[in-house]
Protein backbone atom coordinates (compact mmCIF):
# COMPACT_ATOMS: atom_id res chain seq x y z
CA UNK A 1 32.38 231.29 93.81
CA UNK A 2 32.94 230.86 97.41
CA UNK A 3 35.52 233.09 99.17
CA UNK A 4 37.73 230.51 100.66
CA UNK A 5 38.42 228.38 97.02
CA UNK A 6 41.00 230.57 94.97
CA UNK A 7 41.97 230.00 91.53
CA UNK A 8 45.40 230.63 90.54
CA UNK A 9 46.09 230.66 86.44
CA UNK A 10 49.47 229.65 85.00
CA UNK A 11 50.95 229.01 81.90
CA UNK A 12 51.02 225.49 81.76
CA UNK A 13 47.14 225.54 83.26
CA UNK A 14 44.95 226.22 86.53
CA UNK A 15 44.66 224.44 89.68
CA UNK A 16 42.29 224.81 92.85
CA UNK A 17 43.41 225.41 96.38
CA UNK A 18 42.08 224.02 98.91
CA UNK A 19 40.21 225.34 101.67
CA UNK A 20 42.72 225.52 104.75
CA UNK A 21 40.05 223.00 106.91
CA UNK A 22 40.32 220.53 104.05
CA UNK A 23 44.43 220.76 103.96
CA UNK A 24 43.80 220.24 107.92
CA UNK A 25 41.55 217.14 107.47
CA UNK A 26 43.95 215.14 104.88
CA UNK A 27 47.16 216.00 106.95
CA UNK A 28 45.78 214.56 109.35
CA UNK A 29 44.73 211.19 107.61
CA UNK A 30 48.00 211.30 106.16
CA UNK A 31 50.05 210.84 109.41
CA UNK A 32 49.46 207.20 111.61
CA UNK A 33 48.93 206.06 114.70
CA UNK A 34 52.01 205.71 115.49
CA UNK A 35 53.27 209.45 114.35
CA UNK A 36 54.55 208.14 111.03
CA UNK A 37 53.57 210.54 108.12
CA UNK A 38 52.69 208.79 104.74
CA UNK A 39 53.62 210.01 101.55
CA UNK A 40 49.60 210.27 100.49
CA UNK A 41 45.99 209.74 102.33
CA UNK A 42 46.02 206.28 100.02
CA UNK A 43 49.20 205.45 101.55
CA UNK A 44 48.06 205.66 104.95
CA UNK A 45 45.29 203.45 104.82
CA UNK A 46 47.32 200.93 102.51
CA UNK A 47 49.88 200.42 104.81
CA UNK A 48 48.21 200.38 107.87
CA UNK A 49 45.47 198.41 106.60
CA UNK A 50 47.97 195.55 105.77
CA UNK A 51 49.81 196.14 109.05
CA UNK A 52 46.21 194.77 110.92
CA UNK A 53 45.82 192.29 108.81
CA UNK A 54 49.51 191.35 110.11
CA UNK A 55 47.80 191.96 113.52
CA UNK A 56 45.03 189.74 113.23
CA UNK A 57 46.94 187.29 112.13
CA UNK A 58 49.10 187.16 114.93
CA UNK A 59 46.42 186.89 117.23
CA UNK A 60 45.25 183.94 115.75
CA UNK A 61 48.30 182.14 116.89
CA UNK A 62 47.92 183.44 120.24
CA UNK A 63 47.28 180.80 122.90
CA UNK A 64 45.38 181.40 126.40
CA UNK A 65 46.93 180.17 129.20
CA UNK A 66 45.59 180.76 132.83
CA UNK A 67 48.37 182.13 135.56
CA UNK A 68 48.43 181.75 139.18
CA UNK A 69 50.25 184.11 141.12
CA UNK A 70 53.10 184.24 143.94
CA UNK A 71 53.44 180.51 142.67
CA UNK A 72 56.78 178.82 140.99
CA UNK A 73 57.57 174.69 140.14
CA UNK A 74 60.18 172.77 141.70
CA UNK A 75 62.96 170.15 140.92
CA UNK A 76 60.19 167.75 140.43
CA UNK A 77 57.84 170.10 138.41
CA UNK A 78 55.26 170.80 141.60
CA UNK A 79 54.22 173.91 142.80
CA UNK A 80 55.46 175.72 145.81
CA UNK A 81 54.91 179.11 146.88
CA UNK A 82 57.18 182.06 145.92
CA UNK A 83 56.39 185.52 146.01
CA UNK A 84 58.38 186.76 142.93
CA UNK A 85 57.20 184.14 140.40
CA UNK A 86 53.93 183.55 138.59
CA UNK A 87 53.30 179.97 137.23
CA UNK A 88 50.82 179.46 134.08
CA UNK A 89 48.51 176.38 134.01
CA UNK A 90 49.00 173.16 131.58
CA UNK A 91 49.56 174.67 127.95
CA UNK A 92 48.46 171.42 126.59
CA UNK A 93 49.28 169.06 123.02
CA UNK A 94 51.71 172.20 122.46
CA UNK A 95 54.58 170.12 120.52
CA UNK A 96 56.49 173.74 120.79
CA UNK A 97 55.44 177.13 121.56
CA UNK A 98 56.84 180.34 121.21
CA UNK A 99 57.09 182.57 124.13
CA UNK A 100 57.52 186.10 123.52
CA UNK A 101 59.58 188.23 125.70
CA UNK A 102 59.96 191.98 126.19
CA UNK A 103 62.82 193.28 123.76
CA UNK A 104 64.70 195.34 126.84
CA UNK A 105 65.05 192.39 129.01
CA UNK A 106 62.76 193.21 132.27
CA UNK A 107 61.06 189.55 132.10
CA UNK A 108 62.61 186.50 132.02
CA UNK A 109 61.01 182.94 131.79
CA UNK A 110 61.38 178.76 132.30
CA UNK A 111 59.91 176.38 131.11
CA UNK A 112 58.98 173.11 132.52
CA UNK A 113 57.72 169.91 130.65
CA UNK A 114 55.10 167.12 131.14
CA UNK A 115 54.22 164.17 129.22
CA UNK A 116 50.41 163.07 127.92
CA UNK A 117 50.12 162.30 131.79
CA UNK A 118 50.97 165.81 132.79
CA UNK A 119 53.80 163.68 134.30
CA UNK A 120 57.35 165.86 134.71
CA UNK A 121 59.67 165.06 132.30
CA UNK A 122 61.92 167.98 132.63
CA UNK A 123 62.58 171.61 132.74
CA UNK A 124 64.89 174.25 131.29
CA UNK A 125 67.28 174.69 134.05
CA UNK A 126 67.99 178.45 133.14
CA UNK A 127 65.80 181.38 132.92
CA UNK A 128 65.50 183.33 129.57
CA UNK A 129 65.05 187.04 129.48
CA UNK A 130 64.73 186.70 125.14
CA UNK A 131 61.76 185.18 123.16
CA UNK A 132 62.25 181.78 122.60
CA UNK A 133 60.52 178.88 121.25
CA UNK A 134 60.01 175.21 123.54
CA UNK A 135 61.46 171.83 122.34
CA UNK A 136 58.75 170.35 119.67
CA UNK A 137 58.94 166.23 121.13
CA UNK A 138 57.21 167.82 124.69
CA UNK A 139 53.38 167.89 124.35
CA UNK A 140 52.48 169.61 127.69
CA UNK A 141 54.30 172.63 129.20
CA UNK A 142 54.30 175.37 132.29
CA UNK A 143 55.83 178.29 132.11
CA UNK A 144 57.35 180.36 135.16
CA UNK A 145 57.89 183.74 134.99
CA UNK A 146 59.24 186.52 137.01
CA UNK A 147 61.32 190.16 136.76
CA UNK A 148 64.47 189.89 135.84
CA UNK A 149 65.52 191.72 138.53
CA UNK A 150 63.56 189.31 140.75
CA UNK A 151 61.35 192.16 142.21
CA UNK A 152 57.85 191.33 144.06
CA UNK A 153 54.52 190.86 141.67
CA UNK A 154 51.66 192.38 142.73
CA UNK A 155 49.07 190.88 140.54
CA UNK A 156 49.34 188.02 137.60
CA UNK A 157 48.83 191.13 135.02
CA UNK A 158 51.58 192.81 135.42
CA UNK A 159 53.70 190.15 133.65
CA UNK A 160 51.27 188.42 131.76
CA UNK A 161 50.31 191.96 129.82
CA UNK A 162 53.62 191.92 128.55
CA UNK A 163 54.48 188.61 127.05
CA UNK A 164 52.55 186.28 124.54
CA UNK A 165 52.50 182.97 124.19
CA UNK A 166 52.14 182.21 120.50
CA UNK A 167 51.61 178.32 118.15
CA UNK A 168 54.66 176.86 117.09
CA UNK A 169 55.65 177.92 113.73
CA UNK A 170 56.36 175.88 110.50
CA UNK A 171 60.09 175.09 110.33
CA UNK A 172 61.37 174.95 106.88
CA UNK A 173 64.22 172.63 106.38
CA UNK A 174 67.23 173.58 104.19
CA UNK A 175 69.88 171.31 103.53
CA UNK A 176 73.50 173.41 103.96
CA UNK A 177 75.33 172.27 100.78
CA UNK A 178 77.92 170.11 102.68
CA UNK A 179 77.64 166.09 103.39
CA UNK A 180 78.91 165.30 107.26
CA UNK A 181 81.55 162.20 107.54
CA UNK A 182 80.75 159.44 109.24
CA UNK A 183 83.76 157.75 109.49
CA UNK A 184 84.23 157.80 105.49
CA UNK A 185 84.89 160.84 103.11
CA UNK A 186 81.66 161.11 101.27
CA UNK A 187 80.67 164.32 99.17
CA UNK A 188 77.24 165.44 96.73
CA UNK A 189 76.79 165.09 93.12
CA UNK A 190 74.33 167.39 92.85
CA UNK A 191 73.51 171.10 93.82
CA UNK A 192 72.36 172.37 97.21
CA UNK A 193 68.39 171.68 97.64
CA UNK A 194 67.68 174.93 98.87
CA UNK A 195 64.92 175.86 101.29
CA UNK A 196 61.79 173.53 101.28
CA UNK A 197 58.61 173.67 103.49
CA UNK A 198 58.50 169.70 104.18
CA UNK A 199 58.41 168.56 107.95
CA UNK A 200 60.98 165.61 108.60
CA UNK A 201 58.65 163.23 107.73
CA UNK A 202 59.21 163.82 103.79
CA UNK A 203 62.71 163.49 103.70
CA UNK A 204 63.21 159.71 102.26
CA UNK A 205 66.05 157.51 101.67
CA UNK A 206 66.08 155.27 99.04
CA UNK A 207 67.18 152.04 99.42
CA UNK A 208 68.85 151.12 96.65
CA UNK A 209 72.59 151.00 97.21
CA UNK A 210 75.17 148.32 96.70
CA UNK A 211 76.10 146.43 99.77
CA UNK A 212 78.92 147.67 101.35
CA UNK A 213 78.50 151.42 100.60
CA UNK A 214 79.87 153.32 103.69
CA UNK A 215 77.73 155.43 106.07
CA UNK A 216 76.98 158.85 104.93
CA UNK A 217 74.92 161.75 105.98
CA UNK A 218 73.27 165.26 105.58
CA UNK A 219 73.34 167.94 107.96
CA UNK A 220 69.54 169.41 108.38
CA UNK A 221 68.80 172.88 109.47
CA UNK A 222 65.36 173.63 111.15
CA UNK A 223 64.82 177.24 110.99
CA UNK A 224 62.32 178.55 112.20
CA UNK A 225 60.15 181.78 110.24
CA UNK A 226 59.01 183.54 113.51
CA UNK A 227 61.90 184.64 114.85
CA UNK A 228 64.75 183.29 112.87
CA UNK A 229 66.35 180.44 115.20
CA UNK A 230 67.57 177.07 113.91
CA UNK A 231 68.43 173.48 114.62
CA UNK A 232 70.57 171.37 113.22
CA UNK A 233 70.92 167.12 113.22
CA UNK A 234 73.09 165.33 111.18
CA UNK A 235 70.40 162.46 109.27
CA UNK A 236 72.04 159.15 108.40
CA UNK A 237 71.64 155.73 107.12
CA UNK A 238 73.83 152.96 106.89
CA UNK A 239 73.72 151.47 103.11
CA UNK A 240 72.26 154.22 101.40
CA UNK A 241 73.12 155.72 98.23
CA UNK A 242 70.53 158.60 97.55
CA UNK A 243 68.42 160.99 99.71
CA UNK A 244 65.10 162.57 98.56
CA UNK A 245 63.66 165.78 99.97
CA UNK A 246 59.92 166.14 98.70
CA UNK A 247 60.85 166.04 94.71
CA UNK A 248 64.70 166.99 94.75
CA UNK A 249 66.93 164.22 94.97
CA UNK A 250 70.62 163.81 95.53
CA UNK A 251 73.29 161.27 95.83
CA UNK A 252 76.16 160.18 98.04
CA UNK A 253 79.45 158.56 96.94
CA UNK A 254 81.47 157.03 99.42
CA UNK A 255 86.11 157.10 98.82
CA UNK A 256 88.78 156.24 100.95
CA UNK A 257 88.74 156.35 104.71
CA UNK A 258 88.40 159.53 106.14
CA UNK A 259 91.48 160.97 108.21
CA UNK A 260 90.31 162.51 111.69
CA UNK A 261 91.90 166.21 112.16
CA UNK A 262 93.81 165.64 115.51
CA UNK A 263 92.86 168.32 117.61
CA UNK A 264 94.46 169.34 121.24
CA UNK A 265 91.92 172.03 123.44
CA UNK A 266 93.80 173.74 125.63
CA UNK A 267 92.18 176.00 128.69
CA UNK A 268 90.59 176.41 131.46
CA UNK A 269 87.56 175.06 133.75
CA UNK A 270 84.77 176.01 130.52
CA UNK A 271 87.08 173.86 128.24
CA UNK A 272 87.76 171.29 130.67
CA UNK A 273 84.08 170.35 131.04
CA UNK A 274 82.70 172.85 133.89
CA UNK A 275 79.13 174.36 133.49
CA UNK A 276 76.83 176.19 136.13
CA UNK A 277 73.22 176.61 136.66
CA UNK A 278 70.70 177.78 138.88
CA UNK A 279 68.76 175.55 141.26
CA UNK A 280 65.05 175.66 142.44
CA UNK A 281 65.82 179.16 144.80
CA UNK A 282 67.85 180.37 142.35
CA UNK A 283 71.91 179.63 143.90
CA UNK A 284 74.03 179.12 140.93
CA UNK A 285 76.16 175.43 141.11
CA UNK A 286 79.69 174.59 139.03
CA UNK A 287 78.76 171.71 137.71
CA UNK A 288 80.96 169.05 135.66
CA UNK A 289 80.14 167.17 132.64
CA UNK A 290 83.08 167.09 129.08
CA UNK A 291 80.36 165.36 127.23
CA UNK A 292 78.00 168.00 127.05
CA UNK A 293 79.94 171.37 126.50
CA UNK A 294 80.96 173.16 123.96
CA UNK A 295 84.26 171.40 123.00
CA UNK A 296 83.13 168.11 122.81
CA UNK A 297 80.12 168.97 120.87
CA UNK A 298 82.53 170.76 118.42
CA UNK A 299 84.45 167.91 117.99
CA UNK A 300 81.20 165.82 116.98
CA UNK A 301 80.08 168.51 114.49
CA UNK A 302 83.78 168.64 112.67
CA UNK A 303 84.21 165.27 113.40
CA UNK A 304 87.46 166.37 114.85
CA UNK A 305 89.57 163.06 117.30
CA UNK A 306 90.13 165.75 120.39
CA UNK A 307 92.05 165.77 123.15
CA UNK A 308 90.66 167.88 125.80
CA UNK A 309 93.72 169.52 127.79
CA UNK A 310 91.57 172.05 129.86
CA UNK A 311 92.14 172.09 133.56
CA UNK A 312 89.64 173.52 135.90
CA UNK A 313 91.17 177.30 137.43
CA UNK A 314 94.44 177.26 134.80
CA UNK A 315 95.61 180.50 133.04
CA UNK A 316 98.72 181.63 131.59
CA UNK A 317 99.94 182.34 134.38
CA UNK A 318 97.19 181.58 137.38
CA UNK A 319 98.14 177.69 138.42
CA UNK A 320 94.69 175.33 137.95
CA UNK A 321 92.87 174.72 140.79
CA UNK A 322 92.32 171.13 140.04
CA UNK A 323 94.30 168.56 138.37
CA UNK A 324 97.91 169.16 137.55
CA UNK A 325 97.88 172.24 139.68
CA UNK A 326 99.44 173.92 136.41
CA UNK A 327 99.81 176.78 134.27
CA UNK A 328 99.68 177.37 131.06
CA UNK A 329 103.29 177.58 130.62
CA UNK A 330 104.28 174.33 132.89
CA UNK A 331 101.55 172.57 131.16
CA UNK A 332 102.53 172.31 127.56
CA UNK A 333 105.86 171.69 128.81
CA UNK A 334 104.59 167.91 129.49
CA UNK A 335 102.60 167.83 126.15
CA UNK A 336 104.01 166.75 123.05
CA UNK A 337 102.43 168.30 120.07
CA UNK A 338 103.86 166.86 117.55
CA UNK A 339 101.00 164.77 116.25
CA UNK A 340 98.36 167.67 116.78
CA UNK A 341 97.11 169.46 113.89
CA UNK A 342 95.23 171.99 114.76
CA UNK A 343 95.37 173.00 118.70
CA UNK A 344 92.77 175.54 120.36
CA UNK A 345 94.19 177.85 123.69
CA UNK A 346 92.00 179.07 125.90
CA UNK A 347 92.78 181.48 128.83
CA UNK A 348 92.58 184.23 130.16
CA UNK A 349 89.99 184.57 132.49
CA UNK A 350 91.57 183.28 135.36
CA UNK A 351 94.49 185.56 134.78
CA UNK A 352 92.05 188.35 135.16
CA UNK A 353 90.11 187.33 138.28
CA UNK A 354 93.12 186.56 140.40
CA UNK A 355 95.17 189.81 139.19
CA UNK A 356 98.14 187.99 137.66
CA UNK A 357 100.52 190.13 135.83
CA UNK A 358 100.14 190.97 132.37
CA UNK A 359 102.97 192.45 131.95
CA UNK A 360 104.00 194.09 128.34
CA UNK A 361 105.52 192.06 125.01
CA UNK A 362 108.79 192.49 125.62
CA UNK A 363 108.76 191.05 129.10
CA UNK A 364 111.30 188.00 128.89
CA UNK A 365 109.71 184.45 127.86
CA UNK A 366 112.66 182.50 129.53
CA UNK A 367 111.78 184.19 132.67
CA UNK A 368 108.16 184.17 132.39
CA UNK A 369 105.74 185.18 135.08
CA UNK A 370 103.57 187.61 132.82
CA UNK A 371 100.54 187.03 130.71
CA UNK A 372 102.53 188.36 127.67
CA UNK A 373 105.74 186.20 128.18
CA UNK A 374 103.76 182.61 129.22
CA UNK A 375 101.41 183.24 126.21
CA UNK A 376 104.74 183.38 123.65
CA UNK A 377 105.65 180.73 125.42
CA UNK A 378 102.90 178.05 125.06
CA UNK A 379 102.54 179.47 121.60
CA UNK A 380 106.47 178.94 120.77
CA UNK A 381 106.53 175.21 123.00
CA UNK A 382 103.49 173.92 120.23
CA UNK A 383 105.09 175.38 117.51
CA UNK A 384 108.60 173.38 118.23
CA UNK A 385 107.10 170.61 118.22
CA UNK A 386 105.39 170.81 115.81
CA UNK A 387 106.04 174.25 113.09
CA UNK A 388 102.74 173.17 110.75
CA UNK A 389 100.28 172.98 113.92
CA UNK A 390 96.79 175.09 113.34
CA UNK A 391 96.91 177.43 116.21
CA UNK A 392 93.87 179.71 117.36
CA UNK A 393 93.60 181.98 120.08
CA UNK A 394 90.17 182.21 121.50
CA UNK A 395 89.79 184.76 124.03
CA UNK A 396 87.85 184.47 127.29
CA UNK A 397 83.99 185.38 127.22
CA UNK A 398 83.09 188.45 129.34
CA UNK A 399 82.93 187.77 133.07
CA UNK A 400 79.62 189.59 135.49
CA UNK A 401 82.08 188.06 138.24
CA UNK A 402 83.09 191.75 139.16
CA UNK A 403 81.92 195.88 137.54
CA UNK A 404 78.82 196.35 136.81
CA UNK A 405 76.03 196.95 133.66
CA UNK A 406 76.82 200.57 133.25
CA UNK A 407 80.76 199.50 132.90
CA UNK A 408 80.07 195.90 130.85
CA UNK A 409 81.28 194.09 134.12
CA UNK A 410 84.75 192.66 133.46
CA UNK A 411 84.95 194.30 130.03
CA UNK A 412 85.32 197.89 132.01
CA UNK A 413 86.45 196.54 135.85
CA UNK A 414 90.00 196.74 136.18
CA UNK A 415 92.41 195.39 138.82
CA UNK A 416 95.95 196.50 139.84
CA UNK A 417 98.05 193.96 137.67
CA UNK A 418 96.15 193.23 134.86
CA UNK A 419 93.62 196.10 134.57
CA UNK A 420 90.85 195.03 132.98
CA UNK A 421 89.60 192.31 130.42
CA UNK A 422 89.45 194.39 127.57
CA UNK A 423 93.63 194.71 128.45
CA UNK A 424 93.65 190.97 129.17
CA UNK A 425 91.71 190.72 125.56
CA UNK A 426 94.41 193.55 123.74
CA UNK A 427 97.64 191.36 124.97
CA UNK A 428 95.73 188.10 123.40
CA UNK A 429 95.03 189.63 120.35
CA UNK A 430 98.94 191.92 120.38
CA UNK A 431 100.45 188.22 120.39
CA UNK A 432 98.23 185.98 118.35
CA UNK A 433 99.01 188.84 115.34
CA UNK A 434 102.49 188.46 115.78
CA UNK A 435 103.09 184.77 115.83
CA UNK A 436 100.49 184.88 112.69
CA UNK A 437 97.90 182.43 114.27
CA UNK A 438 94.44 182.60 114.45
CA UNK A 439 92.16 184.70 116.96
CA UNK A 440 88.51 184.10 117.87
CA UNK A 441 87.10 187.28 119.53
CA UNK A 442 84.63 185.42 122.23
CA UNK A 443 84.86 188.42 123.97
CA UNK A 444 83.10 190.88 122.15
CA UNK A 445 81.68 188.70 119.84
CA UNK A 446 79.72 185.83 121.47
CA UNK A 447 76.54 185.41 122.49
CA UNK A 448 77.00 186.63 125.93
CA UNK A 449 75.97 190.76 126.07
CA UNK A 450 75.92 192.92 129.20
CA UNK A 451 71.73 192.27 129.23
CA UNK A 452 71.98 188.54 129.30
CA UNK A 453 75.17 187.47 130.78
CA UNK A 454 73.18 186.61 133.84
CA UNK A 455 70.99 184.11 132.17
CA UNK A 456 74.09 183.07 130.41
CA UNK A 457 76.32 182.53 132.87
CA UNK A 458 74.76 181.60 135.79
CA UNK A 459 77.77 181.74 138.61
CA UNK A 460 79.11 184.93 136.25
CA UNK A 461 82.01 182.69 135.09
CA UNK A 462 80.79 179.17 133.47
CA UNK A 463 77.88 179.08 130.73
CA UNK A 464 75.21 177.01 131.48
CA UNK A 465 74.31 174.09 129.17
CA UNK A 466 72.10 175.72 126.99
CA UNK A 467 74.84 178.13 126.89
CA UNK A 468 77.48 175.80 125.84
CA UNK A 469 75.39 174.62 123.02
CA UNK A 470 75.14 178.07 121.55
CA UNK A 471 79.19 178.11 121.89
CA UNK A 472 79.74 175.27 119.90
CA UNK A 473 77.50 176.45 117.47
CA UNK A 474 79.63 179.32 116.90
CA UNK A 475 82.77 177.94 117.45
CA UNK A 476 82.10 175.11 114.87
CA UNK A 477 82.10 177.38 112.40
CA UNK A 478 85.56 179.52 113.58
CA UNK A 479 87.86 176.48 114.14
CA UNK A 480 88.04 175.48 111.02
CA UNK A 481 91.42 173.19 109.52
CA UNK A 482 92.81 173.75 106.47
């Protein structure tokens, strides 16, 4: 028997041990690539086997694009020269892609659009520094890339090694359990449909309703399986009873007329209709447009009859910069709320930025001049005219206006009257608890973060469109009535 092989006897039987340059060998097929340690040699290979076969199948969707560098596209889609940017060629018959970003941020992308005639048809007006995946109607597309921080390129590689450029995936279409109102209260006699892998094409309506049957409608989500985004389109006919997706079918009954929630936004410039984004070179604009942000698209989701009250530079106690020239406080005075149901407020930023005072809860509301005492009073002014009004507070969205990263910009940058946001946020929330109305945490919870609130918010203040899209995605599902 060879020296190094020892047998040891026990009880229950005998087992060999192994030669210490064998116990070397399997350790070391036991432990991955990577540095992760598998529970067994067979585990190793298992797991890592089907982790390449998730490899190789990723590359399959890869698609190659050809870059030129120190090259970016213009208002019109043509290329100009620009030291910082790197421009890929025609990505052709893409109907979507999905670009793949760095997870920490350091690259950010746009993407431009072209019809069968590589003609421009339009462009992304903000840069993204997170994966995202194109519009599916475009069938050609350029993307422009660049640092984040806007820092020279050297050579095409140093980007291009870092992001991928990946096949649209399948979006699976789900219906979500509720049917919309169009103008009529209409519900579902059957159960939810579930998730489904049929394209838009195989959802069918079936023509055989009475005449006279109101509208009705589904809402649609596209999600998508890559990375987990979805869209969502409300799918209607006029005279139709039933809906089929693939083999599951469902029906719609139509009742009495639907009664529109009345609902009064109150706020600032973001409310009003104010948006910013980023020309050719990169200057932010305030731009204005109510029918495309956030509130009005909420009000077309809930199919809530809204009356936008927002005025451009207003806070509780900051006086707008456009309009009535009002605060808060005089505002509501020449409201009456006695037909609104469910009212929205909206402030706060302002207050912040131009270092009213916030004063403390006790401060006197007949007096006003505080944060604390105008809030109680717009809050008490709806409620006396009218004591079964919906009331929620939303709180401002983080502001890269002043502070910095390291300090979560206005989150952690104080000034001498106010301190800082996160105080401005505190007093919101202090008095929405004790008037017992709702509060809506945009502030923390939102989809602006201290990585992206530059792509977010363009001037550091107003989302871009895109932006306010994502809002009322969000806030759809907060204000809620009844």
């Amino acid at each position: 028997m060879r020296k190094d092989v020892v047998l040891d006897a026990f009880a229950s039987g005998m087992y060999v041990q192994a030669p210490e340059s064998l116990k070397t060998e399997v350790a070391d097929l036991r432990t991955g690539e990577d540095g992760t340690v598998y529970a067994s040699a067979g585990d190793a290979v298992r797991e890592q086997t089907v982790y390449l076969r998730t490899l190789v199948e990723s590359v399959t969707d890869l698609i190659p694009a050809a870059y030129k560098n120190k090259t970016t596209l213009n208002t019109e889609g043509a290329e100009q020269a620009q030291n910082n940017r790197i421009t890929t060629d025609f990505i052709r018959n893409v109907e979507g892609v999905y670009l793949k970003l760095p997870d920490d941020g350091s690259i950010k992308a746009r993407v431009f659009f072209y019809d069968e005639n590589l003609e421009f048809t339009g462009n992304y007006t903000s840069y993204y520094t997170e994966s995202f995946e194109t519009n599916r109607r475009y069938k050609n597309a350029r993307f422009v890339l660049a640092y984040s921080d806007d820092r020279a390129i050297n050579y095409a590689g140093e980007i291009t090694s870092k992001i991928s450029i990946l096949k649209n995936t399948k979006w699976i279409m789900k219906y979500r359990g509720e049917i919309v109102n169009l103008g009529y209260t209409s519900f579902q006699e059957c159960k939810d449909v579930g998730y489904y892998s049929f394209e838009k094409a195989d959802l069918e309506s079936i023509t055989d309703a009475p005449d006279g049957l109101a509208n009705s409608g589904i809402l649609i989500a596209y999600y998508n399986t890559k990375n987990g985004t979805y869209t969502q389109e409300i799918l209607s006919q006029s005279g139709r009873r039933y809906f089929r997706i693939g083999s599951q079918e469902f029906a719609l009954l139509s009742s009495k007329k639907a009664v529109r929630t009345k609902w009064y936004a109150l706020g600032d410039s973001i409310v009003q209709g104010y948006y910013s984004e980023a020309d050719e070179s990169g200057t932010p604009r305030l731009l204005f447009d109510a029918s495309r942000t956030w509130v009005k698209k909420v009000a077309e989701y809930k199919d809530y009859a809204l009356t936008n009250c927002g005025v451009g530079g207003s806070g509780y106690v900051h006086n707008a910069t456009v309009g009535d020239k009002l605060n808060a406080r005089d505002h509501v005075d020449a409201i009456d709320f006695s037909g609104a149901e469910l009212v929205t407020i909206a402030y706060g930023v302002n207050d912040w930025k131009y270092n009213e005072r916030l004063g403390t809860f006790e401060d006197d509301i007949a007096v006003g001049g505080t944060l604390y005492s105008n809030m109680r009073y717009v809050i008490e002014k709806i409620l006396r005219d009218n004591p079964c009004c919906k009331i929620f507070v939303i709180t401002p969205l983080n502001s890269a206006k002043y502070g910095s990263e390291a300090a979560n910009y206005g989150i952690g940058y104080p000034f001498s009257n106010n301190g800082t946001l996160e105080d401005i946020f505190q007093a919101e929330k202090r008095v929405a608890e004790y008037y017992g109305v709702g509060l809506i945490d945009m502030t923390h919870d939102s989809i602006v973060n201290r990585r992206n609130i530059a792509a977010v918010l363009p001037d550091k203040v107003h989302p871009s469109l895109s932006a306010h899209d994502l809002i009322a995605r969000e806030l759809a599902e907060k204000i809620t009535f009844r």
